[in-house]
PDB file of N, CA and C in Angstrom:
ATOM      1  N   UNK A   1     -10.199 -45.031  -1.091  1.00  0.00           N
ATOM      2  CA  UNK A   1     -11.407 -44.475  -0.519  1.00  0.00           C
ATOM      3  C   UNK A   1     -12.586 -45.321  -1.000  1.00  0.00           C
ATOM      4  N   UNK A   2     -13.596 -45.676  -0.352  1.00  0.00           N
ATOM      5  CA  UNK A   2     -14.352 -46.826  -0.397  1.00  0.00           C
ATOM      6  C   UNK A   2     -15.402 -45.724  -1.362  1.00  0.00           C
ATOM      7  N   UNK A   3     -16.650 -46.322  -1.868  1.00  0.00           N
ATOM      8  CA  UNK A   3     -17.568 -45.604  -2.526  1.00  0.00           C
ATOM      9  C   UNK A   3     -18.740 -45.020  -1.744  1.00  0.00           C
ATOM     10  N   UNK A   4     -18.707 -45.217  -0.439  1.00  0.00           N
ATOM     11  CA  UNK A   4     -19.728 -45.340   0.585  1.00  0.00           C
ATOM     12  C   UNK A   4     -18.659 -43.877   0.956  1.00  0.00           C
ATOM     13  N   UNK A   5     -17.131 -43.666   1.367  1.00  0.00           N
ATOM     14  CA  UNK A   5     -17.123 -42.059   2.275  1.00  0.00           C
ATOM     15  C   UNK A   5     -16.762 -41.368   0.987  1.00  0.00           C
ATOM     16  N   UNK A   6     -16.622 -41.755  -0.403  1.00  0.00           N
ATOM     17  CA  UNK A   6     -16.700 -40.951  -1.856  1.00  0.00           C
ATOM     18  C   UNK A   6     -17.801 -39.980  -1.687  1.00  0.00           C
ATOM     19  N   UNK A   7     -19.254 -40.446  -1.515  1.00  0.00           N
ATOM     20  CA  UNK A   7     -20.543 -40.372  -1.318  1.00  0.00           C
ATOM     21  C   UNK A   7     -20.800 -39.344  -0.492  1.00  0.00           C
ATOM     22  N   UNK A   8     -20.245 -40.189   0.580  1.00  0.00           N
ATOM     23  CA  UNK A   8     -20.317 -39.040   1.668  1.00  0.00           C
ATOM     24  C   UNK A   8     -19.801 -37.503   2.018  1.00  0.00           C
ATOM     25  N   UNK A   9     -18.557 -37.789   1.092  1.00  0.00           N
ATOM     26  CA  UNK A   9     -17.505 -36.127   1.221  1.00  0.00           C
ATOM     27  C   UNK A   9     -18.286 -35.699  -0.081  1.00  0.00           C
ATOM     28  N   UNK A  10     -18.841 -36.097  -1.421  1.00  0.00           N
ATOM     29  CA  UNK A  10     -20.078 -35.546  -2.163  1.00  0.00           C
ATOM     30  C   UNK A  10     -21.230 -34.861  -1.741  1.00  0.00           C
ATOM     31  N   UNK A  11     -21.696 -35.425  -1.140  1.00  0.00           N
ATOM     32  CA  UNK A  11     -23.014 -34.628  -0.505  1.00  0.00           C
ATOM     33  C   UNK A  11     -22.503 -33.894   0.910  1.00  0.00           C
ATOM     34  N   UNK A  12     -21.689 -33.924   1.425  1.00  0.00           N
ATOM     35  CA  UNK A  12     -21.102 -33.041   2.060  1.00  0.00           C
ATOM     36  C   UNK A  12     -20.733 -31.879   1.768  1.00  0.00           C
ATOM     37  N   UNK A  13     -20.121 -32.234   0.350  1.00  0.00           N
ATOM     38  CA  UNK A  13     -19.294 -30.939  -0.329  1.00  0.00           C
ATOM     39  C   UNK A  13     -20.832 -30.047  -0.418  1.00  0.00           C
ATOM     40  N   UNK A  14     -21.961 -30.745  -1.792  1.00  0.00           N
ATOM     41  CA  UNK A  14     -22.432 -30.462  -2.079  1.00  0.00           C
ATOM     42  C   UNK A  14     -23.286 -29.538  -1.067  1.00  0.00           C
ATOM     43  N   UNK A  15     -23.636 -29.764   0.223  1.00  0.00           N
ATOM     44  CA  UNK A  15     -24.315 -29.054   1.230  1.00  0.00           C
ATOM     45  C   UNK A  15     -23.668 -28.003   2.027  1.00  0.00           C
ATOM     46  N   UNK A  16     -22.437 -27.651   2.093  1.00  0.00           N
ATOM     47  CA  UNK A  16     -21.750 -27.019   2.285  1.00  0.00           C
ATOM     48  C   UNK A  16     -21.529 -25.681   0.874  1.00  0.00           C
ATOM     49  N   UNK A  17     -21.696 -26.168  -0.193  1.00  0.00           N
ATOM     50  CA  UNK A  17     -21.186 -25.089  -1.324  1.00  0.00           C
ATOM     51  C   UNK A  17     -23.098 -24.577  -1.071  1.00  0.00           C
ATOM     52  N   UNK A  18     -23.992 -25.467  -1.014  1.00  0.00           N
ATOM     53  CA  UNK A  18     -25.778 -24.446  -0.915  1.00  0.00           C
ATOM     54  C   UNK A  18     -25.919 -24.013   0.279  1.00  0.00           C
ATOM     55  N   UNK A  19     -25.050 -24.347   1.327  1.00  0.00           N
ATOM     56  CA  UNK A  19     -24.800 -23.188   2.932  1.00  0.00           C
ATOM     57  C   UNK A  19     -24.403 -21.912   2.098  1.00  0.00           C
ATOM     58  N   UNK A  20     -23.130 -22.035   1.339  1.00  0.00           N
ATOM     59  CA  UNK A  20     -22.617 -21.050   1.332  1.00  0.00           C
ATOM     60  C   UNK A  20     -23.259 -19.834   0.592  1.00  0.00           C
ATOM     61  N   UNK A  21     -24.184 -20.763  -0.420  1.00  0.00           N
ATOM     62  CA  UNK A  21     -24.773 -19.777  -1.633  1.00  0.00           C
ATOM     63  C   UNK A  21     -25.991 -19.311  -0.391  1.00  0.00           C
ATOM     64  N   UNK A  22     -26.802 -19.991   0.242  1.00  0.00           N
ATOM     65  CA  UNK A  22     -27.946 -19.555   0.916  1.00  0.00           C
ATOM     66  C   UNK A  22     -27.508 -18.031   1.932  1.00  0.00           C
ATOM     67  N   UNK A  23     -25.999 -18.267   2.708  1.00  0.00           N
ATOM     68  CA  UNK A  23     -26.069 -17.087   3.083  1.00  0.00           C
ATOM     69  C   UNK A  23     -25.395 -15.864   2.272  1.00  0.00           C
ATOM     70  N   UNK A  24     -25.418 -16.175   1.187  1.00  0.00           N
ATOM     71  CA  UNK A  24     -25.033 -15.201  -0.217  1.00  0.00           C
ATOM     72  C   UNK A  24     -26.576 -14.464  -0.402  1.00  0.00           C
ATOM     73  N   UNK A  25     -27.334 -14.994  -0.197  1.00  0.00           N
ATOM     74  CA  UNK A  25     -28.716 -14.282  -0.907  1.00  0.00           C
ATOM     75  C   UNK A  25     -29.245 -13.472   0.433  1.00  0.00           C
ATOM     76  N   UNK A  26     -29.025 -14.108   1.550  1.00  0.00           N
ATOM     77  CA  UNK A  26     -29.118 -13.587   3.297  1.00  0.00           C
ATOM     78  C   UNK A  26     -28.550 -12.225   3.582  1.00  0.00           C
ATOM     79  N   UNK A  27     -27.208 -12.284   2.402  1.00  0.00           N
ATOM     80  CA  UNK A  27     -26.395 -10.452   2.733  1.00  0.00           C
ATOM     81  C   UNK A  27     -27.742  -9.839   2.433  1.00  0.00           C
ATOM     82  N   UNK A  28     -27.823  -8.258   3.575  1.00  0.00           N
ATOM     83  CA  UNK A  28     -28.364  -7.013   2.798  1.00  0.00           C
ATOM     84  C   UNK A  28     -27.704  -6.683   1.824  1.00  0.00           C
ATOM     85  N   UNK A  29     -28.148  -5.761   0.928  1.00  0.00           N
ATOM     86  CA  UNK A  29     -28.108  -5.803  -0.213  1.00  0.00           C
ATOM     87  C   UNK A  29     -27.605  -4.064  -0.702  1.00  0.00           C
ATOM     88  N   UNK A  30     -27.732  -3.271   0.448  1.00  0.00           N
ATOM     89  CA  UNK A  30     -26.625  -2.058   0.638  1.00  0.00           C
ATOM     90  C   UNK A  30     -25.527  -2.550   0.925  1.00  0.00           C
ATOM     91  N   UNK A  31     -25.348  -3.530   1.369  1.00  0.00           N
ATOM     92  CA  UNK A  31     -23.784  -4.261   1.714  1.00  0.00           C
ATOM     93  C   UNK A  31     -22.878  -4.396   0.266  1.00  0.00           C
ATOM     94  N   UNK A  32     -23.505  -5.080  -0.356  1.00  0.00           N
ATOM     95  CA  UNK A  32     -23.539  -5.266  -1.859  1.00  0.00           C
ATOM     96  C   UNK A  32     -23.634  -3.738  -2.650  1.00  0.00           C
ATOM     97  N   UNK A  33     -24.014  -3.149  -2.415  1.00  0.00           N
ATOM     98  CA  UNK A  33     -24.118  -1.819  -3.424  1.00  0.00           C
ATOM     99  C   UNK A  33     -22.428  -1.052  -2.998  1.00  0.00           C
ATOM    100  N   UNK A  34     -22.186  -1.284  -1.811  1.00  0.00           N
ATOM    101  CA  UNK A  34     -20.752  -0.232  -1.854  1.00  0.00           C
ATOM    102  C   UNK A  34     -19.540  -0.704  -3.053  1.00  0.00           C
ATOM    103  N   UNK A  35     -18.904   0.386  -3.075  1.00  0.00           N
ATOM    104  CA  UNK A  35     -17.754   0.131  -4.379  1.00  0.00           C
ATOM    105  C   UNK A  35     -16.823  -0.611  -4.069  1.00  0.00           C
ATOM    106  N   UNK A  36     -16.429  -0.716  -2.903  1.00  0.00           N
ATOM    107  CA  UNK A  36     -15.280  -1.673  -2.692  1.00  0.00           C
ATOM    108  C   UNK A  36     -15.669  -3.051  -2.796  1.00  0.00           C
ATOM    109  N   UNK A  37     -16.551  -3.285  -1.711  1.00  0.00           N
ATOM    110  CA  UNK A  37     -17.112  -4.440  -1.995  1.00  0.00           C
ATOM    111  C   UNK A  37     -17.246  -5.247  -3.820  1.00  0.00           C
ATOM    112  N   UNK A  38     -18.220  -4.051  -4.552  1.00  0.00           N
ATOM    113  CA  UNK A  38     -18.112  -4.225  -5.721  1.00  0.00           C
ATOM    114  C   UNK A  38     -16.847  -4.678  -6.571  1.00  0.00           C
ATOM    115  N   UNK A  39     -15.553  -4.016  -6.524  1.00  0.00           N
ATOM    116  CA  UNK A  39     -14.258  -3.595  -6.690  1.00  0.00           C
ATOM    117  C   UNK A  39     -13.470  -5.109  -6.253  1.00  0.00           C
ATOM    118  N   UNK A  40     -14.005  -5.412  -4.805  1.00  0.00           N
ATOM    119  CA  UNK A  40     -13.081  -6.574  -4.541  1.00  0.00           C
ATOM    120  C   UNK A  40     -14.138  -8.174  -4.972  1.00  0.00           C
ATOM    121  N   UNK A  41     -15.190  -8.271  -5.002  1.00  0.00           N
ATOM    122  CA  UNK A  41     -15.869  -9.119  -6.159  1.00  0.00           C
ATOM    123  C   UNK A  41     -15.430  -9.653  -6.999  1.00  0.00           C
ATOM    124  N   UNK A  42     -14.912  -8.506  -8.124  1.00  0.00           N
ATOM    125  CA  UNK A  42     -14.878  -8.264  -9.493  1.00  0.00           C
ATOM    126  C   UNK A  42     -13.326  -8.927  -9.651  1.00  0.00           C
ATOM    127  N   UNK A  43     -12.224  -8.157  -8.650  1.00  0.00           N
ATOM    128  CA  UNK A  43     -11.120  -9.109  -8.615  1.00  0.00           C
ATOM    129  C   UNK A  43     -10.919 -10.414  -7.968  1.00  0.00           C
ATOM    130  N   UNK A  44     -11.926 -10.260  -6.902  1.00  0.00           N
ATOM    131  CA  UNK A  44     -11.190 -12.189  -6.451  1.00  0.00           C
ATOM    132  C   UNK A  44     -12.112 -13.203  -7.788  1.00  0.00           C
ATOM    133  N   UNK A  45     -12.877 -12.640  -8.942  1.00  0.00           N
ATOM    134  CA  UNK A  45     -13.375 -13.229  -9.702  1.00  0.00           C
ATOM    135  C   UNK A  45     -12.641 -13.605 -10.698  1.00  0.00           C
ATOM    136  N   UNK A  46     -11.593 -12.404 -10.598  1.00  0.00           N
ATOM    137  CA  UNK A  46     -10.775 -12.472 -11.967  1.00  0.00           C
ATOM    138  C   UNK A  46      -9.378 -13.449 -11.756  1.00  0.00           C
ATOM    139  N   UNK A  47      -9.165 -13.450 -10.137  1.00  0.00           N
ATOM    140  CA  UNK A  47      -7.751 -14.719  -9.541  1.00  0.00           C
ATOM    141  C   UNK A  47      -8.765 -15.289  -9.213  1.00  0.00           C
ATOM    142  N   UNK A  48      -9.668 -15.824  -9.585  1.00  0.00           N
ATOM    143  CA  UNK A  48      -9.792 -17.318  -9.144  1.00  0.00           C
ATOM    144  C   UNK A  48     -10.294 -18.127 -10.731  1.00  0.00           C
ATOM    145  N   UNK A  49     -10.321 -17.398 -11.882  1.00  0.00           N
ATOM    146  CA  UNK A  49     -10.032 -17.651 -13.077  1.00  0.00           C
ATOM    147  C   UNK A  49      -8.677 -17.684 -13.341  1.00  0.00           C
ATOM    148  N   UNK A  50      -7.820 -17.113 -12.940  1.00  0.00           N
ATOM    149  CA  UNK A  50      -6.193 -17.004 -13.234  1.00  0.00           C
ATOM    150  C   UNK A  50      -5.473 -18.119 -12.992  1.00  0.00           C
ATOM    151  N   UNK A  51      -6.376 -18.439 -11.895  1.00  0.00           N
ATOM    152  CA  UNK A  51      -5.697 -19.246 -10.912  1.00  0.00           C
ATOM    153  C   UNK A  51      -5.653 -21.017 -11.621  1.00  0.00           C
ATOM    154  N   UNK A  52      -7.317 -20.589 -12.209  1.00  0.00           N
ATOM    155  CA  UNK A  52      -8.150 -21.785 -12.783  1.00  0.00           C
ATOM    156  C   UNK A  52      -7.204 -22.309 -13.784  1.00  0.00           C
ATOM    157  N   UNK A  53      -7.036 -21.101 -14.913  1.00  0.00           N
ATOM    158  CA  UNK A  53      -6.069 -21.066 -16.082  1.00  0.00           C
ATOM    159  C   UNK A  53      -4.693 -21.437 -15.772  1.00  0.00           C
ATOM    160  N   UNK A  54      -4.006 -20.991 -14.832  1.00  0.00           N
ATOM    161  CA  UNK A  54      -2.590 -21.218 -14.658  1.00  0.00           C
ATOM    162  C   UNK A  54      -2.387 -22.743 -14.346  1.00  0.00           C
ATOM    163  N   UNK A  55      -3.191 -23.433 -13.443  1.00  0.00           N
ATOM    164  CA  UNK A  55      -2.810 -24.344 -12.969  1.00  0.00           C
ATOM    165  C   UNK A  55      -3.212 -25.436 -14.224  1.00  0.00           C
ATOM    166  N   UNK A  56      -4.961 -25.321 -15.215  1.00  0.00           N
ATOM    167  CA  UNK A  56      -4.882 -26.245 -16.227  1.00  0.00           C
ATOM    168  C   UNK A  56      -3.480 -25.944 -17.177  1.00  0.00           C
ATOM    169  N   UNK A  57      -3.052 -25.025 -17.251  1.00  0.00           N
ATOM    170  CA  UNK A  57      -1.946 -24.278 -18.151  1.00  0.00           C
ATOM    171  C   UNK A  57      -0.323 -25.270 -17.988  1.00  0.00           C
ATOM    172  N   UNK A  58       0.038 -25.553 -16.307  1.00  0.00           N
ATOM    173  CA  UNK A  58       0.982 -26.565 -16.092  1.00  0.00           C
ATOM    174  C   UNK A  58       1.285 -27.449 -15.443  1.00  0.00           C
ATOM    175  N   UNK A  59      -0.366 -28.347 -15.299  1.00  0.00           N
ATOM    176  CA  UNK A  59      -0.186 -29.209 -14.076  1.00  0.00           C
ATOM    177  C   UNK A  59      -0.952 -30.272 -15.150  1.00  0.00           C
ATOM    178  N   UNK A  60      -0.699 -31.703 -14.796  1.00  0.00           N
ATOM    179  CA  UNK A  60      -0.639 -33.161 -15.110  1.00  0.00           C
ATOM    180  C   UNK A  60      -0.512 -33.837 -14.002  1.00  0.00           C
ATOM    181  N   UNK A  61      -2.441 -33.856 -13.428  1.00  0.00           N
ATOM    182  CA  UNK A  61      -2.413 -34.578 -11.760  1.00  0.00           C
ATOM    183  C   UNK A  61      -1.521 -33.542 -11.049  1.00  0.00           C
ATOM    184  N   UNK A  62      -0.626 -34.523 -10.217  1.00  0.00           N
ATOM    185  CA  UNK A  62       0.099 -33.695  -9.540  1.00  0.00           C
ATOM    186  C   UNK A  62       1.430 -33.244 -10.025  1.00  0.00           C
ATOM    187  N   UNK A  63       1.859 -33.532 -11.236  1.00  0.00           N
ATOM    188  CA  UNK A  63       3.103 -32.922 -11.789  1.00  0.00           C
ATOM    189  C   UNK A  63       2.842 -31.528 -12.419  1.00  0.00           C
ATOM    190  N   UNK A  64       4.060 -30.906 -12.411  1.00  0.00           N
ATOM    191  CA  UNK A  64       4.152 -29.716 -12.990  1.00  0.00           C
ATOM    192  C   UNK A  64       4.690 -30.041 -14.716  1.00  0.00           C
ATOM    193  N   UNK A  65       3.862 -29.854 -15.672  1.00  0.00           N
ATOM    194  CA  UNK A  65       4.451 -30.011 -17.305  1.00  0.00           C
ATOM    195  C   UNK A  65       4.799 -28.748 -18.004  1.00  0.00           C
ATOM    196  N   UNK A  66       5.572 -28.773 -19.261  1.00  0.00           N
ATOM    197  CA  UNK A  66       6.056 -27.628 -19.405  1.00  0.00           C
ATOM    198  C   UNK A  66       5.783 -28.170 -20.593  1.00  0.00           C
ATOM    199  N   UNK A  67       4.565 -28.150 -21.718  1.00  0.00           N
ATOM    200  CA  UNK A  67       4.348 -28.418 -22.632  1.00  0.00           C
ATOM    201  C   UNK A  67       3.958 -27.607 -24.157  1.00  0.00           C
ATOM    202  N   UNK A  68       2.872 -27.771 -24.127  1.00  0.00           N
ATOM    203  CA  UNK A  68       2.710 -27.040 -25.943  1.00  0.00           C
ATOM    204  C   UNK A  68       1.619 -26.219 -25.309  1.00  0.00           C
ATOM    205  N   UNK A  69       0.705 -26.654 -24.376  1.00  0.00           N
ATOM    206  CA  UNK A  69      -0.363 -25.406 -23.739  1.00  0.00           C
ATOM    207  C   UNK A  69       0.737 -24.337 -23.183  1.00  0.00           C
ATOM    208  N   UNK A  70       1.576 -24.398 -22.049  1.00  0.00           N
ATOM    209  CA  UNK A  70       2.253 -23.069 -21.822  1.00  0.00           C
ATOM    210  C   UNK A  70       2.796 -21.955 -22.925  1.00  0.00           C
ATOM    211  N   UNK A  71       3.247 -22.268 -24.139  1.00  0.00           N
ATOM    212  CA  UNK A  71       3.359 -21.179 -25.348  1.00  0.00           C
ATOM    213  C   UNK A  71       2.022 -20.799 -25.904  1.00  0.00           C
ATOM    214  N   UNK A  72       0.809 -21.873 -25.820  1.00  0.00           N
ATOM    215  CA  UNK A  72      -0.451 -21.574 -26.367  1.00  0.00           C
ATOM    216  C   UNK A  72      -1.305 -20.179 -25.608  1.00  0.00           C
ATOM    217  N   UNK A  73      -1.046 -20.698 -24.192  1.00  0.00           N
ATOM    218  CA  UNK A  73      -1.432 -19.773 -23.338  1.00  0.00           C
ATOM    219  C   UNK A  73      -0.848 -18.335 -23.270  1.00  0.00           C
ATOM    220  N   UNK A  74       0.694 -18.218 -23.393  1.00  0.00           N
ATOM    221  CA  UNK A  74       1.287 -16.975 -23.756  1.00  0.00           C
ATOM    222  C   UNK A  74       0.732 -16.204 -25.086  1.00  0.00           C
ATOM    223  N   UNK A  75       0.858 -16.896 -26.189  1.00  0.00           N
ATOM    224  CA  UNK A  75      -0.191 -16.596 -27.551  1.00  0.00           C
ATOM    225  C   UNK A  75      -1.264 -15.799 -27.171  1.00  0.00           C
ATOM    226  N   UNK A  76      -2.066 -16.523 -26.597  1.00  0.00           N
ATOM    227  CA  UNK A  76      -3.831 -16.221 -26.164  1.00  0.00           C
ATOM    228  C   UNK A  76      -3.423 -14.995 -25.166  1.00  0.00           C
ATOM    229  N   UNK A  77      -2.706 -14.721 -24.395  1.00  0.00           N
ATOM    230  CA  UNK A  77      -2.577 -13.660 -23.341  1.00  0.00           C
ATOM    231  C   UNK A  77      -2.205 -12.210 -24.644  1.00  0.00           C
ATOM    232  N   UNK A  78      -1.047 -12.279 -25.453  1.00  0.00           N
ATOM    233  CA  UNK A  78      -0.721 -11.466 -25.917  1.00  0.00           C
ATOM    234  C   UNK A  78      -1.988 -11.090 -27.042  1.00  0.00           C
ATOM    235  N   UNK A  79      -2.801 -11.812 -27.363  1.00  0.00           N
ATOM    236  CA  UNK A  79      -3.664 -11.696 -28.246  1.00  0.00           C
ATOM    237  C   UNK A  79      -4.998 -11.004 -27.647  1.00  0.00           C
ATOM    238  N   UNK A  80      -5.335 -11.103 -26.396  1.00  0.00           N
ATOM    239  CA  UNK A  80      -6.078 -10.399 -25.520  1.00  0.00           C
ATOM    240  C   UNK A  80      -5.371  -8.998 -25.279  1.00  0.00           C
ATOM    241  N   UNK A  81      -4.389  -8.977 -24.642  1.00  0.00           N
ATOM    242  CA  UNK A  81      -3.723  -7.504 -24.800  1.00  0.00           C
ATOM    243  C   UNK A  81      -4.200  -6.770 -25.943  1.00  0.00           C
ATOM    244  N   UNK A  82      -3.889  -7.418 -27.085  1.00  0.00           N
ATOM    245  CA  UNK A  82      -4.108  -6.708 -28.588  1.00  0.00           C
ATOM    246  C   UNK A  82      -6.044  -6.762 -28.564  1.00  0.00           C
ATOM    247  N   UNK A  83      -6.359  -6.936 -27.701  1.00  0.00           N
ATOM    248  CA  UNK A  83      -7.859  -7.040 -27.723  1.00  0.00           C
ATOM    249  C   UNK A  83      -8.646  -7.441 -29.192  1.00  0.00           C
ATOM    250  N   UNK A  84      -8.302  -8.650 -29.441  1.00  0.00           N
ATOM    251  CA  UNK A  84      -8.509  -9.540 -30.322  1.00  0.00           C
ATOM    252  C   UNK A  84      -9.825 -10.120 -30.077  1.00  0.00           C
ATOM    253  N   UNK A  85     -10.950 -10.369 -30.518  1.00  0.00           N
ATOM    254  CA  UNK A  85     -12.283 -11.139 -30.456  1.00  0.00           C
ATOM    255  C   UNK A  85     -11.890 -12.488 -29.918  1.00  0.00           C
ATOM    256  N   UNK A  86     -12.825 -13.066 -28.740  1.00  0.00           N
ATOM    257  CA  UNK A  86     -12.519 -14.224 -27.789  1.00  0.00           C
ATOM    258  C   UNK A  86     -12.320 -15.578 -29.086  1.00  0.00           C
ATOM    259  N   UNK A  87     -13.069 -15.588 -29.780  1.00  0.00           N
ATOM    260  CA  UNK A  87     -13.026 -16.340 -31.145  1.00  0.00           C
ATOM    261  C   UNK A  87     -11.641 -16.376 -31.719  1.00  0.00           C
ATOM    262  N   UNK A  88     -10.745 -15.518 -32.180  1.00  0.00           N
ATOM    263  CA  UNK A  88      -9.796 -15.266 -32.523  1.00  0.00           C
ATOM    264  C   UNK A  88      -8.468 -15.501 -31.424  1.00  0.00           C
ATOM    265  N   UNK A  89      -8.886 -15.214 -30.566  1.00  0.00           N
ATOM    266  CA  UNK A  89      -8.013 -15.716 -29.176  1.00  0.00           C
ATOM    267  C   UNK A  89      -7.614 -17.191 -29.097  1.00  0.00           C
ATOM    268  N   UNK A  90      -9.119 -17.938 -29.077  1.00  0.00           N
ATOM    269  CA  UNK A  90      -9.311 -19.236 -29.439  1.00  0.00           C
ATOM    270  C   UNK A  90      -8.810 -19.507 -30.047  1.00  0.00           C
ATOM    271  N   UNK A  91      -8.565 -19.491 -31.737  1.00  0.00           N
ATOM    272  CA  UNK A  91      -8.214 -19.995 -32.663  1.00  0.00           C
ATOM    273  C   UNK A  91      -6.378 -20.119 -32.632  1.00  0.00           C
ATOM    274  N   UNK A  92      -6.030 -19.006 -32.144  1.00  0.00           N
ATOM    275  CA  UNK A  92      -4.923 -18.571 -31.819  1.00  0.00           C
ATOM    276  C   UNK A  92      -3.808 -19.486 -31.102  1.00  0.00           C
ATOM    277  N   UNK A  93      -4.638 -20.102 -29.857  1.00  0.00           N
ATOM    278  CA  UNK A  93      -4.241 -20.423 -29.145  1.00  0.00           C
ATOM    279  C   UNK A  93      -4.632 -22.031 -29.403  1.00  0.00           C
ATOM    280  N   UNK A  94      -5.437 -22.532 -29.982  1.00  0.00           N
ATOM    281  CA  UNK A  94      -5.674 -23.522 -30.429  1.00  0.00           C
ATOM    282  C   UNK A  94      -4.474 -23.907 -31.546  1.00  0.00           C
ATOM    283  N   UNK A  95      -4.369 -23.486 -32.212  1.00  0.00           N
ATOM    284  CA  UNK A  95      -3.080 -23.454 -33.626  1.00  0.00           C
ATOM    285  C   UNK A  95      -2.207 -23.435 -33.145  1.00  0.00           C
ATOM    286  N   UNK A  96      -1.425 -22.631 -31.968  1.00  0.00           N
ATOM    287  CA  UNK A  96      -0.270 -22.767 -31.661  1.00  0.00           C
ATOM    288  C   UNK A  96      -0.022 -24.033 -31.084  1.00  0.00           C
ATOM    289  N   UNK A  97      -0.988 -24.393 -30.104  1.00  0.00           N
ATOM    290  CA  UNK A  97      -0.693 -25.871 -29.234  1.00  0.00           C
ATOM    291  C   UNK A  97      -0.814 -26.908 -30.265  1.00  0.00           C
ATOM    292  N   UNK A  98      -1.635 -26.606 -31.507  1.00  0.00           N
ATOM    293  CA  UNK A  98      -1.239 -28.081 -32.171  1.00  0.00           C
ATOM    294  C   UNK A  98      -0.207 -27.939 -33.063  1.00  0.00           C
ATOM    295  N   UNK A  99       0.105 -26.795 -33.619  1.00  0.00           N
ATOM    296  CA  UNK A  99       1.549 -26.505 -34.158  1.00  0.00           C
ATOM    297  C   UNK A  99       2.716 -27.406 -33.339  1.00  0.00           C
ATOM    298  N   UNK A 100       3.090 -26.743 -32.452  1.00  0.00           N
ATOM    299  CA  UNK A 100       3.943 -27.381 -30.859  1.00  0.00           C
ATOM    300  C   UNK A 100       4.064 -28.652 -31.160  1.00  0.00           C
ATOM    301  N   UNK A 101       2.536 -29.308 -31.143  1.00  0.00           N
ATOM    302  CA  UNK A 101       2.811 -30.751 -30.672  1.00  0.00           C
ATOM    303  C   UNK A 101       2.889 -31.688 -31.777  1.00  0.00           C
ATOM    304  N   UNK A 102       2.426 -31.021 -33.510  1.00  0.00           N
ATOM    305  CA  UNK A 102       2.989 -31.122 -35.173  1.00  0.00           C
ATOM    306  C   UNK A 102       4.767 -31.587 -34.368  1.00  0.00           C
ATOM    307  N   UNK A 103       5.251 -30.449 -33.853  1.00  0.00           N
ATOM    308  CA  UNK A 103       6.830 -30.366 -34.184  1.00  0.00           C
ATOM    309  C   UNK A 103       7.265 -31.069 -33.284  1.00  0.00           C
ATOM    310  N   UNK A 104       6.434 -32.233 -32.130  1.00  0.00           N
ATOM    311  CA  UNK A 104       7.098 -33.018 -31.768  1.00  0.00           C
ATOM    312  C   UNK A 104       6.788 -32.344 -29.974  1.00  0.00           C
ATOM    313  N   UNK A 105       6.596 -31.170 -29.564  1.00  0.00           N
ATOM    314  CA  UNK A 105       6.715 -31.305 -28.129  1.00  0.00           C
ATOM    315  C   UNK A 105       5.783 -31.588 -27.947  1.00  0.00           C
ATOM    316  N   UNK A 106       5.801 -32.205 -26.361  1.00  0.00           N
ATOM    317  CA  UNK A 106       4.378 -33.234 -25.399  1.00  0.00           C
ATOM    318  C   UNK A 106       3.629 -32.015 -25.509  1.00  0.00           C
TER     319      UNK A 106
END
């Protein structure tokens, strides 16, 4: 891809994601107050973080890896269950992946 249509699908993107936000502020705003609406927000917020997480969790470009983050990430999940401080989650999950990769896995 040359640096000239790089450029171009950039400011493309970029004008397309401030379309999208401009008619975000355009909704009425009783539209926005109902619960479902509210309700379904709140979850496509929470899968499209999941989504975010899963895929840094086992992808390398386009390969699928099965490394020292996938046990780190299980760690950090069970440690949230136990509703552990995000700090402590961190640490958690930080220690395990370099533990892992101490003992030799990628």
């Amino acid at each position: 891809m040359s640096p000239t249509a790089t450029w171009i699908a950039v400011l493309v993107g970029a004008g397309v994601v401030f379309a999208i936000k401009l008619v975000g502020h355009l909704v009425p705003e009783h539209w926005l107050a109902e619960p479902r609406v509210a309700r379904t927000a709140a979850l496509v917020t929470v899968a499209l973080l999941s989504a975010l997480v899963a895929v840094q969790a086992v992808a390398h470009g386009r390969e699928l890896v099965l490394d020292a983050r996938l046990p780190a990430l299980a760690v950090a999940a069970v440690a949230l269950a136990l509703r552990a401080p995000f700090v402590v989650v961190v640490i958690l999950a930080a220690a395990t992946a370099a533990l892992l990769r101490a003992l030799g896995m990628p």
